[in-house]
C-alpha atoms as a PDB file:
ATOM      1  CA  UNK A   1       6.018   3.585 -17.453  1.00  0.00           C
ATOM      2  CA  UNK A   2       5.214   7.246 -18.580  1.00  0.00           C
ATOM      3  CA  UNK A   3       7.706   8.647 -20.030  1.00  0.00           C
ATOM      4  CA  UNK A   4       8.329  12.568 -20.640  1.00  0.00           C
ATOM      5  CA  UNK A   5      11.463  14.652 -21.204  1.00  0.00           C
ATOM      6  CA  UNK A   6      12.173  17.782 -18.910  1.00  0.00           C
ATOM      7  CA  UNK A   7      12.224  21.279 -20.885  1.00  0.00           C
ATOM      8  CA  UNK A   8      16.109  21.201 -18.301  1.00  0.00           C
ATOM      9  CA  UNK A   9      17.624  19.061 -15.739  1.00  0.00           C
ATOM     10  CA  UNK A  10      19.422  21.800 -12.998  1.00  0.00           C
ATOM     11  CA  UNK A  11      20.924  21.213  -9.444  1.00  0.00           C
ATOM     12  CA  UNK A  12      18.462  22.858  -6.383  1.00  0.00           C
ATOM     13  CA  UNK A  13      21.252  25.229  -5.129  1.00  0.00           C
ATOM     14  CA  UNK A  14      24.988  26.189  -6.414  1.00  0.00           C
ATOM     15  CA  UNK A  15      26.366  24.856  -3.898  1.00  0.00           C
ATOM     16  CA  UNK A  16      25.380  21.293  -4.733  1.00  0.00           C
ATOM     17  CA  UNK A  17      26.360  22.279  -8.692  1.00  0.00           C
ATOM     18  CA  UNK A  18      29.612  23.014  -7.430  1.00  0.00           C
ATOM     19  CA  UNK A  19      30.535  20.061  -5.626  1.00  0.00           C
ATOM     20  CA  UNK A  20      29.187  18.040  -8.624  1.00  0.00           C
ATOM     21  CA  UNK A  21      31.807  20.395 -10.653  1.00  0.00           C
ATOM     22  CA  UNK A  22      35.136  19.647  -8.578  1.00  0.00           C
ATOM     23  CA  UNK A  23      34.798  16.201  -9.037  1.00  0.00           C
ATOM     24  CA  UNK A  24      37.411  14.999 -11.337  1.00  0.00           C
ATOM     25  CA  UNK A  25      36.009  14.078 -14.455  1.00  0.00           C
ATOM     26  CA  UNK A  26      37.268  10.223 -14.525  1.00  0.00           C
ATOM     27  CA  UNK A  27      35.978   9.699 -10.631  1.00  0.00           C
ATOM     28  CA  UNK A  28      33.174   6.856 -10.292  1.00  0.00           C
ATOM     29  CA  UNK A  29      30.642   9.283  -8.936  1.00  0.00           C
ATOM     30  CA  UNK A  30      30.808  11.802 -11.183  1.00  0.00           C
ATOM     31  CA  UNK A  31      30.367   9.394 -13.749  1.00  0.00           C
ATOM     32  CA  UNK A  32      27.622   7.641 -12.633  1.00  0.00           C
ATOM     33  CA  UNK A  33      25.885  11.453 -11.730  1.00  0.00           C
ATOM     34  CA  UNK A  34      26.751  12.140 -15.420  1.00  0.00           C
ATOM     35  CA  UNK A  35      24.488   9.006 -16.786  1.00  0.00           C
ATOM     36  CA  UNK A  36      21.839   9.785 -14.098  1.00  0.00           C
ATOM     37  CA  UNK A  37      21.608  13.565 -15.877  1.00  0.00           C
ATOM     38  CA  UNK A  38      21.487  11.709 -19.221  1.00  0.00           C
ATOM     39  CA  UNK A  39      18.814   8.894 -18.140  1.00  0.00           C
ATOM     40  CA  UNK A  40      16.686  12.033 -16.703  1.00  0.00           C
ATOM     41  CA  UNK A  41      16.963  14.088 -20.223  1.00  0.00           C
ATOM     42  CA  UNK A  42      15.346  11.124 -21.727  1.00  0.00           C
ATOM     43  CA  UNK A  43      12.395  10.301 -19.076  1.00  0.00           C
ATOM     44  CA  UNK A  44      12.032  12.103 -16.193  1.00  0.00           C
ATOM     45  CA  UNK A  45      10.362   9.661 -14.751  1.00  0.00           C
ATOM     46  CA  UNK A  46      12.948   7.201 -14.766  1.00  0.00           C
ATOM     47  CA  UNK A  47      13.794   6.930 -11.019  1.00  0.00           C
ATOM     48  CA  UNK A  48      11.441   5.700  -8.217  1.00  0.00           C
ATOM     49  CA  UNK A  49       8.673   7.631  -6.574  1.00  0.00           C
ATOM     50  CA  UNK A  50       8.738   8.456  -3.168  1.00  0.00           C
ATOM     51  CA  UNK A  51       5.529   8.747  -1.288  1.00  0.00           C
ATOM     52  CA  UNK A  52       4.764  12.292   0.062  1.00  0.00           C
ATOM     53  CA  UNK A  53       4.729  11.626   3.514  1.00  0.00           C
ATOM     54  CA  UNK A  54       8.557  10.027   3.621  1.00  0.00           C
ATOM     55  CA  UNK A  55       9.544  13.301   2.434  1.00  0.00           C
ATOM     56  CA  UNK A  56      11.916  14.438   4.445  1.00  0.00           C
ATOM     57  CA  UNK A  57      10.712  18.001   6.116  1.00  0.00           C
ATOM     58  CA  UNK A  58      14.219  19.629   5.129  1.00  0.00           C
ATOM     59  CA  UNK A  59      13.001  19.580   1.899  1.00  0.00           C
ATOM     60  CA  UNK A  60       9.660  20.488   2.265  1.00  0.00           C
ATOM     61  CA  UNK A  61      10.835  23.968   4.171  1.00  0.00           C
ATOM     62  CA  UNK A  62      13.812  24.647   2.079  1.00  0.00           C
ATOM     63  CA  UNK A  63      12.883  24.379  -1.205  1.00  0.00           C
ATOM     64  CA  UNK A  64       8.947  23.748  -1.011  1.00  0.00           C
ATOM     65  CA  UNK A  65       9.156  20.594  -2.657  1.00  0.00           C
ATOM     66  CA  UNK A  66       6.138  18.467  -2.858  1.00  0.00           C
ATOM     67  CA  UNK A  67       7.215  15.375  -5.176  1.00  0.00           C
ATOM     68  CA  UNK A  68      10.170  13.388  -4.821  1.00  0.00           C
ATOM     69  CA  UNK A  69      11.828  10.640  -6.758  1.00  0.00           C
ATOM     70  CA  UNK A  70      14.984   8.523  -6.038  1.00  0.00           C
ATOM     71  CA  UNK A  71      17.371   7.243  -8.799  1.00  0.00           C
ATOM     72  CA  UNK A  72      20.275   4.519  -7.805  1.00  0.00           C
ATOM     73  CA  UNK A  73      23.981   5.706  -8.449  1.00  0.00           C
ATOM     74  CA  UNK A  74      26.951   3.194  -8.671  1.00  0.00           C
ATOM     75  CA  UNK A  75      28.260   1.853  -4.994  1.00  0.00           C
ATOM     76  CA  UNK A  76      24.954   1.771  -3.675  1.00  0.00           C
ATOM     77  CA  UNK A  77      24.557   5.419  -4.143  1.00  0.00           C
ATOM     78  CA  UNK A  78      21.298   7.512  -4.286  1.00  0.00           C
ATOM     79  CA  UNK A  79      20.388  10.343  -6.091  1.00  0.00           C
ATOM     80  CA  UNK A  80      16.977  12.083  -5.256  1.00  0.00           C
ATOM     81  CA  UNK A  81      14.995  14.765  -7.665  1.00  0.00           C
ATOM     82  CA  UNK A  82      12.202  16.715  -7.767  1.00  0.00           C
ATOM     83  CA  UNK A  83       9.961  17.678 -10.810  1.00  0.00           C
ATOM     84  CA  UNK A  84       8.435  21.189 -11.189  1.00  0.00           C
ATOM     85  CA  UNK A  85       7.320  23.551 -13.571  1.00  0.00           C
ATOM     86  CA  UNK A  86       8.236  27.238 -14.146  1.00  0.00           C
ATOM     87  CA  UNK A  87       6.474  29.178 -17.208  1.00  0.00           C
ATOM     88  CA  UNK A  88       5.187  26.225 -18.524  1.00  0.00           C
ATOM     89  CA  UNK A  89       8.450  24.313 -18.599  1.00  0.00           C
ATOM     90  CA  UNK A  90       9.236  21.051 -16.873  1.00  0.00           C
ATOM     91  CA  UNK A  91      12.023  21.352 -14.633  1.00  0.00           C
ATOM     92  CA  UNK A  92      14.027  18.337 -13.046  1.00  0.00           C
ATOM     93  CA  UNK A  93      15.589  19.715  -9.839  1.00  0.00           C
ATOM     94  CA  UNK A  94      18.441  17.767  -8.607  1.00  0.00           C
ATOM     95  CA  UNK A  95      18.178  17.604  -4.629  1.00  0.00           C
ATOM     96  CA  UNK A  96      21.071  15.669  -3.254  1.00  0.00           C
ATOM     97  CA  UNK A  97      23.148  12.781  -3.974  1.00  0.00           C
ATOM     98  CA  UNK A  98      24.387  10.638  -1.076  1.00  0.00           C
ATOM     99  CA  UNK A  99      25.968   7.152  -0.102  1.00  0.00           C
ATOM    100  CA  UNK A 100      23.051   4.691   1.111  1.00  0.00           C
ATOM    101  CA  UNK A 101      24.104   5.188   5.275  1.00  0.00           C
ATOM    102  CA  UNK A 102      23.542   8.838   4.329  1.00  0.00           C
ATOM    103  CA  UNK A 103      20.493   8.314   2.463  1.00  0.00           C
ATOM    104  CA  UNK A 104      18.664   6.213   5.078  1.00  0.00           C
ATOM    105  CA  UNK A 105      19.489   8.641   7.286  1.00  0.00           C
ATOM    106  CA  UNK A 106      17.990  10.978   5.406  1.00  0.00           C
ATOM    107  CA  UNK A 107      14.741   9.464   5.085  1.00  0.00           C
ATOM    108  CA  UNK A 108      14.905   8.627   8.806  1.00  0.00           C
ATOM    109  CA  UNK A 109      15.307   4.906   8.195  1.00  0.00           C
ATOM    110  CA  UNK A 110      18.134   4.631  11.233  1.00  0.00           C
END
């Protein structure tokens, strides 16, 4: 496995910072988000790839992203990422994090 630490590890919009932020800090998912954000300061390769064309298009026309990665949360929760770079840094973008009904819907799976 290749392993490389991002230059930062940031959410993809404020909004999805925020929501992280209001969990309470001894909830399950913020927790498990909180070791995910560890895991990727250490390798940012740690989660799964996804293959190009099962990204969804949401993604592709909001945020022009053209790598994705999945990493598994606690309850059967996902997290996807993307990895970038911006003035010669390595960014890992965090994309969304949903339960697995959401997630396969997501992907178009249902």
């Amino acid at each position: 496995m290749f392993v490389k630490k991002p230059d930062k590890v940031i959410f993809i919009n404020d909004f999805l910072e925020e929501s992280f932020n209001k969990l309470q800090d001894n909830n399950w998912l913020k927790k498990s988000l909180r070791k995910a954000i560890e895991d990727f300061k250490e390798n940012a390769f740690c989660g799964e790839r996804i293959h190009k064309y099962l990204i969804p298009k949401i993604y592709i026309k909001d945020y022009g992203i053209d790598n994705l990665w999945w990493y598994p949360l606690a309850n059967a929760w996902r997290l996807v990422y993307s990895i970038t770079t911006k003035d010669q840094s390595m960014l890992l973008m965090i994309v969304e994090y949903f339960n697995h009904k959401d997630y396969e819907r997501r992907f178009g799976y249902h």
